[in-house]
C-alpha atoms as a PDB file:
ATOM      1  CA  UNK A   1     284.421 189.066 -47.233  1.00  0.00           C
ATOM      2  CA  UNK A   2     283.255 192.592 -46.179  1.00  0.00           C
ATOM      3  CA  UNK A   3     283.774 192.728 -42.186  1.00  0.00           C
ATOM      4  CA  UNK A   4     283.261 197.250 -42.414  1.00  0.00           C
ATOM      5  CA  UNK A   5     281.833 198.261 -39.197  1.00  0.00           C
ATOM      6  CA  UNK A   6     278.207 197.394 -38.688  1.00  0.00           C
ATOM      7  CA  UNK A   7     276.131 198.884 -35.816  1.00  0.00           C
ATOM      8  CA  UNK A   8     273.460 196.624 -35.137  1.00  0.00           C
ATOM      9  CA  UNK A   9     269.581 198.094 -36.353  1.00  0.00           C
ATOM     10  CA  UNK A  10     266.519 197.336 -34.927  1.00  0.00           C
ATOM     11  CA  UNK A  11     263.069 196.703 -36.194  1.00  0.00           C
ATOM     12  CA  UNK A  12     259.547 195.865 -34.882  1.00  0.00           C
ATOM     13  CA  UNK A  13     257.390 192.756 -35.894  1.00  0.00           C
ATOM     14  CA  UNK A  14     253.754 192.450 -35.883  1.00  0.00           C
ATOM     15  CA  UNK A  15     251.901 189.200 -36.900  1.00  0.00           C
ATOM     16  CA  UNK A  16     248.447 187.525 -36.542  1.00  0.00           C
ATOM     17  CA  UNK A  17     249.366 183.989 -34.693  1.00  0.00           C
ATOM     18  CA  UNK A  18     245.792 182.184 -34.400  1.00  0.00           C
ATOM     19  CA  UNK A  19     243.244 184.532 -33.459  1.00  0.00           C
ATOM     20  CA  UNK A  20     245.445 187.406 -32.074  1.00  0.00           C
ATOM     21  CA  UNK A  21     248.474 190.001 -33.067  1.00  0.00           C
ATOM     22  CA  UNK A  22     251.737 189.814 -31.204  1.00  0.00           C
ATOM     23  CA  UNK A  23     254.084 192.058 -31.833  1.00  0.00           C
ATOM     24  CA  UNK A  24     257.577 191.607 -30.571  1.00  0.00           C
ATOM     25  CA  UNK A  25     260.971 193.465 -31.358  1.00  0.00           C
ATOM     26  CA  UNK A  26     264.470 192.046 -32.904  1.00  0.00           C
ATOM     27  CA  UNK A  27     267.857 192.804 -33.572  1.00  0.00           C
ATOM     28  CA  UNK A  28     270.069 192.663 -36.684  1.00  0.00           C
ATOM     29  CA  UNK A  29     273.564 192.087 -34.116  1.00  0.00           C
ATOM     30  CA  UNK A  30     275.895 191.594 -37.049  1.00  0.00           C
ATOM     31  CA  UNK A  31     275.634 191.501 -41.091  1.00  0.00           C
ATOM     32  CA  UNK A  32     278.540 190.082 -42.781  1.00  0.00           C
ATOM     33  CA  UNK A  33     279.335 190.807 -46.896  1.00  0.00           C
ATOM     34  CA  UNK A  34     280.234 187.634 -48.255  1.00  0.00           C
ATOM     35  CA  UNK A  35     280.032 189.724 -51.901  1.00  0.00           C
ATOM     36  CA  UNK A  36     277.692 186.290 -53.165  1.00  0.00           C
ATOM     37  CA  UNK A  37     275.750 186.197 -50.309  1.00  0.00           C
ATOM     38  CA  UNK A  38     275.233 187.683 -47.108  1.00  0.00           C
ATOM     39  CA  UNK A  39     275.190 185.864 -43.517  1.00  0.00           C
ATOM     40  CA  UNK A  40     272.871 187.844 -41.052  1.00  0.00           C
ATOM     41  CA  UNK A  41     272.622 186.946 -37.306  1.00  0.00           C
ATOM     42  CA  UNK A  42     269.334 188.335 -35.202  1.00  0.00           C
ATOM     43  CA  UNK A  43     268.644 188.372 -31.445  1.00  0.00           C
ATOM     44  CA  UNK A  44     264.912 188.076 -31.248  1.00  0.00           C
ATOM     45  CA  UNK A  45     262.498 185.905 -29.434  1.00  0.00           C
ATOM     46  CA  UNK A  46     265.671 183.722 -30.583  1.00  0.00           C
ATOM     47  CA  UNK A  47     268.822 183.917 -31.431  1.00  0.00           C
ATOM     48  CA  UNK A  48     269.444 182.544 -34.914  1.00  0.00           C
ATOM     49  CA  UNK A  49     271.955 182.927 -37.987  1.00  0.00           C
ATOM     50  CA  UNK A  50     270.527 183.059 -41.870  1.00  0.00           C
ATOM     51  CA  UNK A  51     272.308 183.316 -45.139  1.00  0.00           C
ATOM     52  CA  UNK A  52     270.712 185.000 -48.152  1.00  0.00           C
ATOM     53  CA  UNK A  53     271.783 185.727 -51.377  1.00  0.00           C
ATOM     54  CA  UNK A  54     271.287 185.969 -55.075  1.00  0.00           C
ATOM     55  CA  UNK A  55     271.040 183.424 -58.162  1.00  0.00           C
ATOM     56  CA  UNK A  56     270.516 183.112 -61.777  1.00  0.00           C
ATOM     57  CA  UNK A  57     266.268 182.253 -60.563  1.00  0.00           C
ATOM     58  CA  UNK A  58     266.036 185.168 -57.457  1.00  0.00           C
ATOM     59  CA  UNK A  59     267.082 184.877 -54.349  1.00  0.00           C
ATOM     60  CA  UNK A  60     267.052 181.919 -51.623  1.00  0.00           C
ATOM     61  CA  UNK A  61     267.877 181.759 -48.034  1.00  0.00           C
ATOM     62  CA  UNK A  62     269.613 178.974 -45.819  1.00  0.00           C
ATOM     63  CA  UNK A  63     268.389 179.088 -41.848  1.00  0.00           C
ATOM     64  CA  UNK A  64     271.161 176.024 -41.021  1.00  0.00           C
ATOM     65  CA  UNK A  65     269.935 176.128 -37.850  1.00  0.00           C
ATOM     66  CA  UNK A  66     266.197 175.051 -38.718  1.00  0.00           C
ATOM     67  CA  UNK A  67     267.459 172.930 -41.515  1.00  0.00           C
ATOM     68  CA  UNK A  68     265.478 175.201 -44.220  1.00  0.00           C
ATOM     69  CA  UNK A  69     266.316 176.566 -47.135  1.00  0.00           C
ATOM     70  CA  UNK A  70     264.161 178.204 -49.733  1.00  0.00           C
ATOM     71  CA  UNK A  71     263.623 180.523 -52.919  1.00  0.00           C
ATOM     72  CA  UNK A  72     263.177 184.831 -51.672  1.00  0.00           C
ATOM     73  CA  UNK A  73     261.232 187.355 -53.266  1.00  0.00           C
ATOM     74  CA  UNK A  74     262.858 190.689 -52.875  1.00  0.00           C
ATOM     75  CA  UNK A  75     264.423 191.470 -49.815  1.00  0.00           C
ATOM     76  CA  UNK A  76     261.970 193.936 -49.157  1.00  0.00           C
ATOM     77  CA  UNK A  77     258.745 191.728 -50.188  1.00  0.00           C
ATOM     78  CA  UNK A  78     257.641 190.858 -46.555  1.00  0.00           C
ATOM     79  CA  UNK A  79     254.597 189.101 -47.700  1.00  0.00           C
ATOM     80  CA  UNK A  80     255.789 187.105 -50.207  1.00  0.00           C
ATOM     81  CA  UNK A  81     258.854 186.502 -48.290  1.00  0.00           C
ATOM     82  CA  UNK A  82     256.918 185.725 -44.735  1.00  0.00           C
ATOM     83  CA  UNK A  83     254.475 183.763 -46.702  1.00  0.00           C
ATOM     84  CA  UNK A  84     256.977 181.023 -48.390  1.00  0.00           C
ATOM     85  CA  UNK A  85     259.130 181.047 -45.219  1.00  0.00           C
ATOM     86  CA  UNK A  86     255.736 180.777 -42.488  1.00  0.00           C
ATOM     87  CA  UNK A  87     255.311 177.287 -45.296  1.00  0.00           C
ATOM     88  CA  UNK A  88     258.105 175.396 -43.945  1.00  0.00           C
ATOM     89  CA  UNK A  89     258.831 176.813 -40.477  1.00  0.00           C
ATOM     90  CA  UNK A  90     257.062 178.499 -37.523  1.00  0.00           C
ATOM     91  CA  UNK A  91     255.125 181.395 -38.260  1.00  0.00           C
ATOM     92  CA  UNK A  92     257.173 183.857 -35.386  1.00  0.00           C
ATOM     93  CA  UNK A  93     260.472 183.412 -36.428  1.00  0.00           C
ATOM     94  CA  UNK A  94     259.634 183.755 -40.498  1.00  0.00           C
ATOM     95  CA  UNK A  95     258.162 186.890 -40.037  1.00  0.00           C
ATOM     96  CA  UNK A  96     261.219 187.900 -37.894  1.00  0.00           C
ATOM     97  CA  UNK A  97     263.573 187.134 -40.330  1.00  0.00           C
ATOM     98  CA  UNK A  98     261.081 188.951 -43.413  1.00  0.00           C
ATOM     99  CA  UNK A  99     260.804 191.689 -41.168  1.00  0.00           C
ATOM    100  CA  UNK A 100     264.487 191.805 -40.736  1.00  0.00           C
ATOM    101  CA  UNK A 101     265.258 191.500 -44.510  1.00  0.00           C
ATOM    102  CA  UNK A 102     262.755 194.580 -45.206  1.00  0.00           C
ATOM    103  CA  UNK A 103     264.331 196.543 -42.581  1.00  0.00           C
ATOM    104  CA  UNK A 104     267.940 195.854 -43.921  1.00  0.00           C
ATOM    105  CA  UNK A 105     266.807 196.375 -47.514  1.00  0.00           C
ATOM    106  CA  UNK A 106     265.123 199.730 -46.730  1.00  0.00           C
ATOM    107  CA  UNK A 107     267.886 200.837 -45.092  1.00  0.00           C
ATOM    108  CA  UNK A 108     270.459 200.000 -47.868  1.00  0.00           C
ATOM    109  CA  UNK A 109     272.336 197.252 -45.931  1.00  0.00           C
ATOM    110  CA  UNK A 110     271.715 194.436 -48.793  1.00  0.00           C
END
């Protein structure tokens, strides 16, 4: 397990819910290496903790706290990603946690 010093990084989410775009901001508070996988917590509209990582098909996620777990496209595929995750839980906080992804993939956290 990889505990190096993480500073937390911020990024901006915009999404159509119904008829209108919200747009709303989050923070990555703490990343943590596992080396297999990596267990991400975000302050948001809520406060939540996923795991992600890779296997022999791609990549999945675990959201314990929703009790959902799925397949991932590239970390930084936020429409595929946002798409599969908006499936099985509410549309806010899976585009927070693509968004999140993207922004930790683009800036060479995972």
């Amino acid at each position: 397990m990889s505990m190096q010093s993480f500073s937390p990084v911020e990024f901006h989410c915009q999404e159509k819910i119904g008829r209108r775009f919200q747009r709303w901001s989050g923070t990555v508070t703490r990343l943590v290496n596992h080396g297999s996988h990596y267990e991400i917590y975000i302050s948001s509209r809520s406060g939540f903790v996923f795991i992600v990582g890779k296997y022999i098909n791609g990549g999945f996620i675990s959201v314990p706290a929703f009790h959902v777990g799925s397949d991932l496209a590239d970390y930084g595929d936020y429409f595929w990603n946002n798409e599969r995750l908006a499936s099985i839980m509410n549309q806010v906080d899976a585009a927070t946690i693509a968004e999140a992804l993207r922004t930790l993939k683009s800036n060479n956290y995972i």
